[in-house]
C-alpha atoms as a PDB file:
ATOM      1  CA  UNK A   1      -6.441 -30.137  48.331  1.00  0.00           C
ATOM      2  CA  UNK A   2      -8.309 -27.732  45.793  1.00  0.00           C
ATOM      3  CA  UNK A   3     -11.377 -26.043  47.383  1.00  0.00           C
ATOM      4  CA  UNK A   4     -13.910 -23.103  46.173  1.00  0.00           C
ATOM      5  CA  UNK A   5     -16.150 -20.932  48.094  1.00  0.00           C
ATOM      6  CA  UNK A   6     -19.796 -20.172  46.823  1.00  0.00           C
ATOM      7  CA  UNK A   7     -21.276 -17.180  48.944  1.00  0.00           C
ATOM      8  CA  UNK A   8     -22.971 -14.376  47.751  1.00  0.00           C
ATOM      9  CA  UNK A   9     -22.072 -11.684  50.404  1.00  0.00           C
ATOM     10  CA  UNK A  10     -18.920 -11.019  49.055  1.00  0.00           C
ATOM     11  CA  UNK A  11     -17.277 -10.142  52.514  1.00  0.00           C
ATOM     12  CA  UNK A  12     -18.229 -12.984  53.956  1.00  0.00           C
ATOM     13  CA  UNK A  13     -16.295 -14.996  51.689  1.00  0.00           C
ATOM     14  CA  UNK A  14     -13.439 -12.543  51.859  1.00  0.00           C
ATOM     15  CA  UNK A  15     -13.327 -13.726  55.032  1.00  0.00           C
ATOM     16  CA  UNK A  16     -13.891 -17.120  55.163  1.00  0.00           C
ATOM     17  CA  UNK A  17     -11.049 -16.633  52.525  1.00  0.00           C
ATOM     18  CA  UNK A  18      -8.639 -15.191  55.136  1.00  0.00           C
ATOM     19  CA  UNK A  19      -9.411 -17.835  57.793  1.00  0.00           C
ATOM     20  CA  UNK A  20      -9.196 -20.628  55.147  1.00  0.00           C
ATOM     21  CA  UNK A  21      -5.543 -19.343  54.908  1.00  0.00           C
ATOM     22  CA  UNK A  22      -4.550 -18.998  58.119  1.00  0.00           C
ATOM     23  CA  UNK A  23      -5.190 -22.777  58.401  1.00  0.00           C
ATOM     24  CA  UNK A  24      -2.988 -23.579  55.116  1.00  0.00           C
ATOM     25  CA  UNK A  25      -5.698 -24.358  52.625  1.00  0.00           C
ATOM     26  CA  UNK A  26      -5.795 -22.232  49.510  1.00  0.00           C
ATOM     27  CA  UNK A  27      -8.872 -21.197  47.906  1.00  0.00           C
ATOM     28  CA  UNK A  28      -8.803 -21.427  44.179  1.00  0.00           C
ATOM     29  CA  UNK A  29     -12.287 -19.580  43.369  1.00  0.00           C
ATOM     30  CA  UNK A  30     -14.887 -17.468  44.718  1.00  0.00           C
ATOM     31  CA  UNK A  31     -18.619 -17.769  43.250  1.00  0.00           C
ATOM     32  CA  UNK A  32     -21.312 -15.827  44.236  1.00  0.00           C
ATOM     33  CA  UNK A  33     -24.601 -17.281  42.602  1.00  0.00           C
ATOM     34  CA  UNK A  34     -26.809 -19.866  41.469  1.00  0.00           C
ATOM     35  CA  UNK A  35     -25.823 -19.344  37.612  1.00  0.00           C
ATOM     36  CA  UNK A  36     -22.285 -18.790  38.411  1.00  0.00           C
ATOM     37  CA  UNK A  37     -21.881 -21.926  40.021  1.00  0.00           C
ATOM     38  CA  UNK A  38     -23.642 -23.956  37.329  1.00  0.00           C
ATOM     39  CA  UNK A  39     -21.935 -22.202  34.571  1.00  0.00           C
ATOM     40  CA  UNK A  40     -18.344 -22.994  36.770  1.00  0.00           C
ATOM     41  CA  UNK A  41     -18.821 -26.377  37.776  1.00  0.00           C
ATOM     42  CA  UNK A  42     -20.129 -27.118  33.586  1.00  0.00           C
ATOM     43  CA  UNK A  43     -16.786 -26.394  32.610  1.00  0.00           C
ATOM     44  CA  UNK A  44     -14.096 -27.063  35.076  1.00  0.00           C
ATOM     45  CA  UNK A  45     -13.073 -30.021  37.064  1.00  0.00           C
ATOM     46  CA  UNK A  46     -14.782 -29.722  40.697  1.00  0.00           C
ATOM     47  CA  UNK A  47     -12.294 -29.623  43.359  1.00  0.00           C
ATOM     48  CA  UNK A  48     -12.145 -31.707  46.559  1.00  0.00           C
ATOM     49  CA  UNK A  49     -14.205 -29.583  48.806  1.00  0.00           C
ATOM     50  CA  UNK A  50     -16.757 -26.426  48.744  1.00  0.00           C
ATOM     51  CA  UNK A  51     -17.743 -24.051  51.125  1.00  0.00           C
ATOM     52  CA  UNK A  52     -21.297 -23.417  50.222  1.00  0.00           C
ATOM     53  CA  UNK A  53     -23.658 -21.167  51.378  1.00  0.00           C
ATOM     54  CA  UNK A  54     -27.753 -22.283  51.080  1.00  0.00           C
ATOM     55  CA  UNK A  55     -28.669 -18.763  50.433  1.00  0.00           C
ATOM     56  CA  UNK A  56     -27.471 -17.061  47.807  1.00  0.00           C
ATOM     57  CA  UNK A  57     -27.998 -14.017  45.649  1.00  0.00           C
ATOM     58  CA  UNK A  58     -30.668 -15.647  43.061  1.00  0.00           C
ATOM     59  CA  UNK A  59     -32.221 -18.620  44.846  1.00  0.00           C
ATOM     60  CA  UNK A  60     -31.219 -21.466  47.012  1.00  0.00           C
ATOM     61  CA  UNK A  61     -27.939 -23.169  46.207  1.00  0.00           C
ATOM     62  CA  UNK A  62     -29.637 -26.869  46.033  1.00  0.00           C
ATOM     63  CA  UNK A  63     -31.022 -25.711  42.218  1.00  0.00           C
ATOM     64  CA  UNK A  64     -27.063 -25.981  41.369  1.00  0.00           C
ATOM     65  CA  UNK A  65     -27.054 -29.620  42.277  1.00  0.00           C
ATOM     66  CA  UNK A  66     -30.621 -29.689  40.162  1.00  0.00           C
ATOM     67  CA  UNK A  67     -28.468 -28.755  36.808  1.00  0.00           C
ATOM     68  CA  UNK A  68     -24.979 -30.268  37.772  1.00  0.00           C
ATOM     69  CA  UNK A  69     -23.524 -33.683  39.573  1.00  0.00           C
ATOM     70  CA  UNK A  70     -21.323 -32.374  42.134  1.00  0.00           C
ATOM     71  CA  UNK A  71     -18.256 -34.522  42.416  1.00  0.00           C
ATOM     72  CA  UNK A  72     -16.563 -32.905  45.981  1.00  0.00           C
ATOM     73  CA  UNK A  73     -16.968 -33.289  49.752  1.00  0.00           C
ATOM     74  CA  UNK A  74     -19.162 -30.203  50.773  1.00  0.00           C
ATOM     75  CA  UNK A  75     -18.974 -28.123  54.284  1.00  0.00           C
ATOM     76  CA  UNK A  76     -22.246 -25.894  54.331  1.00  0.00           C
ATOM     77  CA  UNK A  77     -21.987 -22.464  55.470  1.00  0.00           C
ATOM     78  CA  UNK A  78     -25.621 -20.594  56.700  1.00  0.00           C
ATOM     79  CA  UNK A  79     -26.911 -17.894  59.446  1.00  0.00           C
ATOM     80  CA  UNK A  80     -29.154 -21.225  61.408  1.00  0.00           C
ATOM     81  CA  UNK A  81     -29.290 -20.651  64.652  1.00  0.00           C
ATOM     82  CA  UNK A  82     -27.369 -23.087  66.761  1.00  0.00           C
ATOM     83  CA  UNK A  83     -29.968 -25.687  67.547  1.00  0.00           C
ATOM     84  CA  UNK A  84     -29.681 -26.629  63.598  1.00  0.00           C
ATOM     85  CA  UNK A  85     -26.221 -26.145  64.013  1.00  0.00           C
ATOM     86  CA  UNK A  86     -26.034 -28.901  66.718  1.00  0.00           C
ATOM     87  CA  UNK A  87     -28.318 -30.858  64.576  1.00  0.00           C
ATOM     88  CA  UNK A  88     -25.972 -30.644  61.567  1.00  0.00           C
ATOM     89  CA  UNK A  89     -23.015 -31.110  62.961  1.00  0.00           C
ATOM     90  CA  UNK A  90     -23.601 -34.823  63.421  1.00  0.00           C
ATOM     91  CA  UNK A  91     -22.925 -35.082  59.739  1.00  0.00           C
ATOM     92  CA  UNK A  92     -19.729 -36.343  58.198  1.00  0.00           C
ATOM     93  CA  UNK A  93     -19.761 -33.375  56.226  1.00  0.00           C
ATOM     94  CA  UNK A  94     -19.772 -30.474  58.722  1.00  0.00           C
ATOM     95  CA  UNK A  95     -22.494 -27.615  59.037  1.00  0.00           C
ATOM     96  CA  UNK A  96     -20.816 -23.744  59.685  1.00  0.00           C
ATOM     97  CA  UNK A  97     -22.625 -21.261  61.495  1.00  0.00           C
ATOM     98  CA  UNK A  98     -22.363 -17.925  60.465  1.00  0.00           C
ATOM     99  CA  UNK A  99     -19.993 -15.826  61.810  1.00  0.00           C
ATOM    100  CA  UNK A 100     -17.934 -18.924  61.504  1.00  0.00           C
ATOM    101  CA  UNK A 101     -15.626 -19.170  64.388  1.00  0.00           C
ATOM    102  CA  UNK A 102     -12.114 -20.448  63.670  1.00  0.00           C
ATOM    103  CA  UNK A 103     -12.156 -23.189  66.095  1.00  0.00           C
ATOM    104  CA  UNK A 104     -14.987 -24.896  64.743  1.00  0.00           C
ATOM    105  CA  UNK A 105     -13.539 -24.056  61.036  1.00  0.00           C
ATOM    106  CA  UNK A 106     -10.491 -25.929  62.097  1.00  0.00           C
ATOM    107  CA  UNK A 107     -12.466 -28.953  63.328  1.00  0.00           C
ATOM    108  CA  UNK A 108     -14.396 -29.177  59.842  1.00  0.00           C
ATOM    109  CA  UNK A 109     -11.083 -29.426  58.058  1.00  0.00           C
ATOM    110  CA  UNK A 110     -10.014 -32.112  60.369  1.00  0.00           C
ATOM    111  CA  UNK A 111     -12.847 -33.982  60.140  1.00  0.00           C
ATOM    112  CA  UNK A 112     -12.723 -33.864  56.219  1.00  0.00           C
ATOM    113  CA  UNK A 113      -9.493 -34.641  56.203  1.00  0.00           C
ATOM    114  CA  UNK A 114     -10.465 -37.758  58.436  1.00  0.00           C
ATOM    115  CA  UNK A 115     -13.110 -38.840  56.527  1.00  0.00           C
ATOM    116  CA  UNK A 116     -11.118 -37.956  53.305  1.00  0.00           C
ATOM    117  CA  UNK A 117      -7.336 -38.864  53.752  1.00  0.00           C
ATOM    118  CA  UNK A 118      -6.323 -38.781  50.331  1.00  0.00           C
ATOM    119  CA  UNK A 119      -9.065 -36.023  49.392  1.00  0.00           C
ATOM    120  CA  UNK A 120     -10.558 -38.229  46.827  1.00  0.00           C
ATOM    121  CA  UNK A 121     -13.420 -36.514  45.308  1.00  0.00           C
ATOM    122  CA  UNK A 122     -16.952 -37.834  46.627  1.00  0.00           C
ATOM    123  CA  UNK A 123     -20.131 -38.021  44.220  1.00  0.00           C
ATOM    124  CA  UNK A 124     -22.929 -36.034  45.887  1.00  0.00           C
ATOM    125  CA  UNK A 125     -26.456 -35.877  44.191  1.00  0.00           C
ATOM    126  CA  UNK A 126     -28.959 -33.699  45.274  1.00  0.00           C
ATOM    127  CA  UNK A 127     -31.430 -35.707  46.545  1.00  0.00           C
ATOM    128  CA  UNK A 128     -28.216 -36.774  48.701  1.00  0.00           C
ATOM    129  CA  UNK A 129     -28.311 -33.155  50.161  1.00  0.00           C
ATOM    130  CA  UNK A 130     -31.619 -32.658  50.356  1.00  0.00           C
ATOM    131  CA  UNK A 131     -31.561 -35.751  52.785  1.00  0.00           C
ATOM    132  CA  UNK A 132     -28.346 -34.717  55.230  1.00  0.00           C
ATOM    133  CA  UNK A 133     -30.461 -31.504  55.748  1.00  0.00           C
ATOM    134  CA  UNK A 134     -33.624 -32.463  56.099  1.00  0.00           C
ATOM    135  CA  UNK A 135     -33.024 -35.974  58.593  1.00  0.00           C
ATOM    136  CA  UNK A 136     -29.601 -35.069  59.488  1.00  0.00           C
ATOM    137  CA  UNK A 137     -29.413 -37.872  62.475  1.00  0.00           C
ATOM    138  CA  UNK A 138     -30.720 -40.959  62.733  1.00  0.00           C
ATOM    139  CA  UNK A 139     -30.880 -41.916  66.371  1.00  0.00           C
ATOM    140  CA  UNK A 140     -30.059 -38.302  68.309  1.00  0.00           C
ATOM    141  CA  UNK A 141     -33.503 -36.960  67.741  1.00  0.00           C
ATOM    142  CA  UNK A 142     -34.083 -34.339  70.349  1.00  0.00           C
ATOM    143  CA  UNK A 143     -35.497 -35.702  73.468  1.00  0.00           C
ATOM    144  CA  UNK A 144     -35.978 -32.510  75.857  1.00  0.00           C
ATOM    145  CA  UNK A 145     -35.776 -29.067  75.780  1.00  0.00           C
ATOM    146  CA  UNK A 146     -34.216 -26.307  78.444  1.00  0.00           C
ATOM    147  CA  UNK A 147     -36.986 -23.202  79.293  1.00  0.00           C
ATOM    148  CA  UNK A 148     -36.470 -20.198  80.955  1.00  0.00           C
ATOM    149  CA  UNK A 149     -39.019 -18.895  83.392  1.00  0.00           C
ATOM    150  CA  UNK A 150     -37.898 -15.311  84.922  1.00  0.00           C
ATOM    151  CA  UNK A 151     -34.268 -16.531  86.695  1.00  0.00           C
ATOM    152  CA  UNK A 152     -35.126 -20.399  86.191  1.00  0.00           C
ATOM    153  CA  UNK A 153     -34.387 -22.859  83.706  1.00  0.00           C
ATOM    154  CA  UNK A 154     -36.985 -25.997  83.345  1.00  0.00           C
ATOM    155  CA  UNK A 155     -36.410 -28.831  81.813  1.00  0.00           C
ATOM    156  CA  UNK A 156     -39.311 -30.543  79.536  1.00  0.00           C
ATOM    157  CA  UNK A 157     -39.024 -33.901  77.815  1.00  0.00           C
ATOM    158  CA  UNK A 158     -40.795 -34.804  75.033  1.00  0.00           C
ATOM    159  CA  UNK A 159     -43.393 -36.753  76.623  1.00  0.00           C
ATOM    160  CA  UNK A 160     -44.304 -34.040  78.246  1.00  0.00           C
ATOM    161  CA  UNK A 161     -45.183 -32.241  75.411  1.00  0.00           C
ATOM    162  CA  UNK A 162     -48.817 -31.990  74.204  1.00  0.00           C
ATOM    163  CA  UNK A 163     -47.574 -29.313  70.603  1.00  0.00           C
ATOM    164  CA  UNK A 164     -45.439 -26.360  69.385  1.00  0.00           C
ATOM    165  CA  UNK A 165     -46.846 -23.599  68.136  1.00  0.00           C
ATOM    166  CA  UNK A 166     -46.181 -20.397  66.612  1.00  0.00           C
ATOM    167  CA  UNK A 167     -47.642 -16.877  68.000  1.00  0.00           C
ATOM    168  CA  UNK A 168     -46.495 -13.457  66.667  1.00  0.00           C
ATOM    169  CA  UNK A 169     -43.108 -14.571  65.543  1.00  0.00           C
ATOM    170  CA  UNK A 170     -42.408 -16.703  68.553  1.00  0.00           C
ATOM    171  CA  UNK A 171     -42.836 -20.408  69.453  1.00  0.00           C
ATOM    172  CA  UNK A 172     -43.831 -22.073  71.903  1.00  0.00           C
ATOM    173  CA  UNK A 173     -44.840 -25.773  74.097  1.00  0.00           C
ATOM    174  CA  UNK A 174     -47.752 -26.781  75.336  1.00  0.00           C
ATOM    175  CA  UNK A 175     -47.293 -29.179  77.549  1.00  0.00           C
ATOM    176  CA  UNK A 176     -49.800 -31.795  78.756  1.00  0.00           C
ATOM    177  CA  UNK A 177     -50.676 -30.167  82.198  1.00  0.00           C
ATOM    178  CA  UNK A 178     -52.011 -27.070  80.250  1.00  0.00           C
ATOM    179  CA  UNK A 179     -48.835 -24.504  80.098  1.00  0.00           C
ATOM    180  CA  UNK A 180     -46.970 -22.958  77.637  1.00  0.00           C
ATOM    181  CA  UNK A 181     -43.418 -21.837  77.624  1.00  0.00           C
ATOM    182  CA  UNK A 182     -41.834 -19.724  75.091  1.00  0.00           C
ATOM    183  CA  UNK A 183     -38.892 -21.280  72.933  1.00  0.00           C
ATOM    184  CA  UNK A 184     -35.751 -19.928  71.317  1.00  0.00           C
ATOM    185  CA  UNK A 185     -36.172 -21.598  67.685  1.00  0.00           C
ATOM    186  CA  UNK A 186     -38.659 -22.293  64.759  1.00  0.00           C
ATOM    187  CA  UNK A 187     -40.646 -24.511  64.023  1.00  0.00           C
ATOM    188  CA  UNK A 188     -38.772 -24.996  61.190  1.00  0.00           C
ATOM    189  CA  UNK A 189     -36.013 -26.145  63.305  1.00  0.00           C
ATOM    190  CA  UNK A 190     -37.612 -27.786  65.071  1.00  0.00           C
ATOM    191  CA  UNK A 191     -38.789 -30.177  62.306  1.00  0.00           C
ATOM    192  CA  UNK A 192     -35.468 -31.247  61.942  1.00  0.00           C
ATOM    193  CA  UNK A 193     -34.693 -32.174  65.338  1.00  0.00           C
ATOM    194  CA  UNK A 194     -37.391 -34.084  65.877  1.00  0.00           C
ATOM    195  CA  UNK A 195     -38.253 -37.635  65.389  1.00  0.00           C
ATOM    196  CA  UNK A 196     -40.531 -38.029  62.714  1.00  0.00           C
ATOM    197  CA  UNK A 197     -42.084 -40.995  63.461  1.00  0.00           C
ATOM    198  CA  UNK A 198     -43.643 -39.270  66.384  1.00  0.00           C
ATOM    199  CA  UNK A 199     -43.716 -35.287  65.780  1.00  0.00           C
ATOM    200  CA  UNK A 200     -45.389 -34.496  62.407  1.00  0.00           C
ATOM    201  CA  UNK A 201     -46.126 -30.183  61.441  1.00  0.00           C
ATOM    202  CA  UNK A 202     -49.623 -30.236  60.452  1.00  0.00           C
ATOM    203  CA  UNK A 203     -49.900 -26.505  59.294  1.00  0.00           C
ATOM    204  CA  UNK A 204     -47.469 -23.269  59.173  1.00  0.00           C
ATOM    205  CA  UNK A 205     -48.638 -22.814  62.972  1.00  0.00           C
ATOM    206  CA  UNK A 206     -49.075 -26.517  64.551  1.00  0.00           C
ATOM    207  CA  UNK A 207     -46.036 -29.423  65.103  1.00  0.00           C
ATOM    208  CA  UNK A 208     -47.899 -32.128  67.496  1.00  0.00           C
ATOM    209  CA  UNK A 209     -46.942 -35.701  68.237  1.00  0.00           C
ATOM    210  CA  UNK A 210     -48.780 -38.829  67.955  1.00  0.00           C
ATOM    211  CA  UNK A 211     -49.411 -39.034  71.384  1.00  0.00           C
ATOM    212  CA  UNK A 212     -51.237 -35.574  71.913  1.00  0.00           C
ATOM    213  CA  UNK A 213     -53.916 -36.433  69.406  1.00  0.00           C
ATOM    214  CA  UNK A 214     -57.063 -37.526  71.339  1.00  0.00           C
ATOM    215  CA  UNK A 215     -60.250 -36.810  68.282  1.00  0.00           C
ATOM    216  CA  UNK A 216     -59.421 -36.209  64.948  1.00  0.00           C
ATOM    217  CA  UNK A 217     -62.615 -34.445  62.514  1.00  0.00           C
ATOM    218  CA  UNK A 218     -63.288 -33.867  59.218  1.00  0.00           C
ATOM    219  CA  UNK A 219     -63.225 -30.275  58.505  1.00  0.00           C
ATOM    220  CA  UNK A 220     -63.953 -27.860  55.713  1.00  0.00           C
ATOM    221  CA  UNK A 221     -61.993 -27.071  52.414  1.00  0.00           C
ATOM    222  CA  UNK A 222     -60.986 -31.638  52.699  1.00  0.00           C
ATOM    223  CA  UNK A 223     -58.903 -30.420  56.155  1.00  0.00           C
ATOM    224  CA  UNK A 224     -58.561 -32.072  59.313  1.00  0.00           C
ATOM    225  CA  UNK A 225     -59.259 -30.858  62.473  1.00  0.00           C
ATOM    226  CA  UNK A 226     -57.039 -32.491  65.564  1.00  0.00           C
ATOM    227  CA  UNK A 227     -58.948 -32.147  69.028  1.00  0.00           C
ATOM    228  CA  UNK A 228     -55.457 -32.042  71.686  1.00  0.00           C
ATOM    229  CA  UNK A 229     -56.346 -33.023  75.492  1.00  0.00           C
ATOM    230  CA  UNK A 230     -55.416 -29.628  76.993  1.00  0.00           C
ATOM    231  CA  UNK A 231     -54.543 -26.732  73.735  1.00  0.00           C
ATOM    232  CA  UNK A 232     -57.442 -25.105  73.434  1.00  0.00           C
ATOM    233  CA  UNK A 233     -56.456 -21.329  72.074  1.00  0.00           C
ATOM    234  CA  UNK A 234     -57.382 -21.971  68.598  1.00  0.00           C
ATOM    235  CA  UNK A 235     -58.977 -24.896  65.885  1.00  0.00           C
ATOM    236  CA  UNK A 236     -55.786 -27.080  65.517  1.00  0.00           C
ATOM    237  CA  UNK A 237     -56.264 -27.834  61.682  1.00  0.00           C
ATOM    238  CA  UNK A 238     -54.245 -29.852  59.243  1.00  0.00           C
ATOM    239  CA  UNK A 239     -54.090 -27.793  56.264  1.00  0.00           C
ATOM    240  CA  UNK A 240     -54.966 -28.829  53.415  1.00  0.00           C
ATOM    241  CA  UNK A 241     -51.665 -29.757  51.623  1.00  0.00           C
ATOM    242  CA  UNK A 242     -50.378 -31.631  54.585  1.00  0.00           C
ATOM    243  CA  UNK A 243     -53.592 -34.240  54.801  1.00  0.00           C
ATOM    244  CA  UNK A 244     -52.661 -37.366  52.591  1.00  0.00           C
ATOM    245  CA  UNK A 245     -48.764 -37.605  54.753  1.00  0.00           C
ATOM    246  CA  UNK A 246     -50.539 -36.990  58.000  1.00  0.00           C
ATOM    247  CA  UNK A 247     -53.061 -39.851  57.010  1.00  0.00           C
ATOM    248  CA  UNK A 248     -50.079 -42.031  56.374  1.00  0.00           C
ATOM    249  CA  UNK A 249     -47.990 -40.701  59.565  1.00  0.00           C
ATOM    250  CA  UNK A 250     -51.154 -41.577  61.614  1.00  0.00           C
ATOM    251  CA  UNK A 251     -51.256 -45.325  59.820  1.00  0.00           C
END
């Protein structure tokens, strides 16, 4: 099995390196960029699998599937936090979170290895990638989420939940009786784990379902202006960018 590592924190992959070895499976190169990577894969024969960071050093590492077809299995390698973790992980091609721990490096070889018995090559396009990370599951959407109030944990489902929103660099729910509970994630993450036939992020600040939306008005600058049951902090406003897919989410 011939595999490369593309990571631009050069310890990182040292390490990765190590670990890869302890586990029996040599690493023939070591790439660190955007351009190195396109300028490598243009002129050698792409191995069976890459460990590929999203990150790197001069832009995201989807522009290298932008100037090259990728012929190899690929095992991402990122700092998410561990709800996208859990979200990637139901992928056949496994999703790392940085520091990688050993056990679950082990279980992304196996599972390559599974899906791969003879390590034939595998032709990945981009817009391939682009959909195992941004709908990574098709049935396992999230369905509740686990709270912590002082020395308590609550438990709120998704029907309970009237939006997210962001508020100095947290998040939160707002839930249909009026409360709000902090979260530990984004609302990027967030977008990912839920189903988006009934969550949709109307603005930087605002994720809401179908369910929550009660009035919706015409507002300035051709936004919308969503009137929730309970949320009322601040204008809930589709921006402006975001109004022709929410028309069409909305039907």
């Amino acid at each position: 099995m011939t595999t490369i590592i593309i990571e631009d924190e050069k310890p990182a992959a040292r390490l990765l390196h190590r670990k890869l070895e302890k586990l029996n499976i040599g690493v023939g190169v070591m790439l660190h960029s955007v351009e190195e990577a396109i300028d490598w894969f243009s002129k050698n024969e792409h191995p069976d699998l890459i460990f590929l960071d999203i990150q790197l050093s001069d832009g995201l590492s989807f522009e290298i599937f932008e100037k090259v077809t990728i012929k190899s299995a690929i095992i991402f390698t990122t700092a998410y936090d561990e709800y996208a973790l859990r979200a990637f992980k139901l992928n056949s091609i496994d999703y790392l979170l940085k520091p990688i721990d050993e056990d679950d490096l082990e279980a992304a070889i196996s599972k390559f290895k599974a899906h791969f018995p003879k390590h034939e090559t595998v032709q990945l396009d981009f817009n391939q990638i682009k959909k195992m990370l941004s709908n990574p599951f098709e049935k396992n959407y999230k369905k509740r989420f686990t709270v912590k109030i002082g020395q308590h944990l609550k438990v709120i489902s998704t029907e309970e939940i009237e939006c997210f929103y962001s508020e100095n660099k947290g998040s939160y729910i707002h839930t249909f009786d009026n409360r709000d509970y902090l979260i530990e994630t984004t609302l990027e993450v967030l977008e990912q784990e839920l189903d988006s036939k009934d969550f949709f992020r109307i603005s930087r600040k605002f994720i809401i379902p179908l369910s929550s939306i009660k009035e919706i008005v015409v507002y300035s600058n051709s936004r919308l202006r969503v009137i929730l049951p309970s949320y009322k902090a601040e204008e809930v406003i589709v921006s402006r960018e975001k109004v022709s897919d929410f028309k069409n989410w909305i039907g």
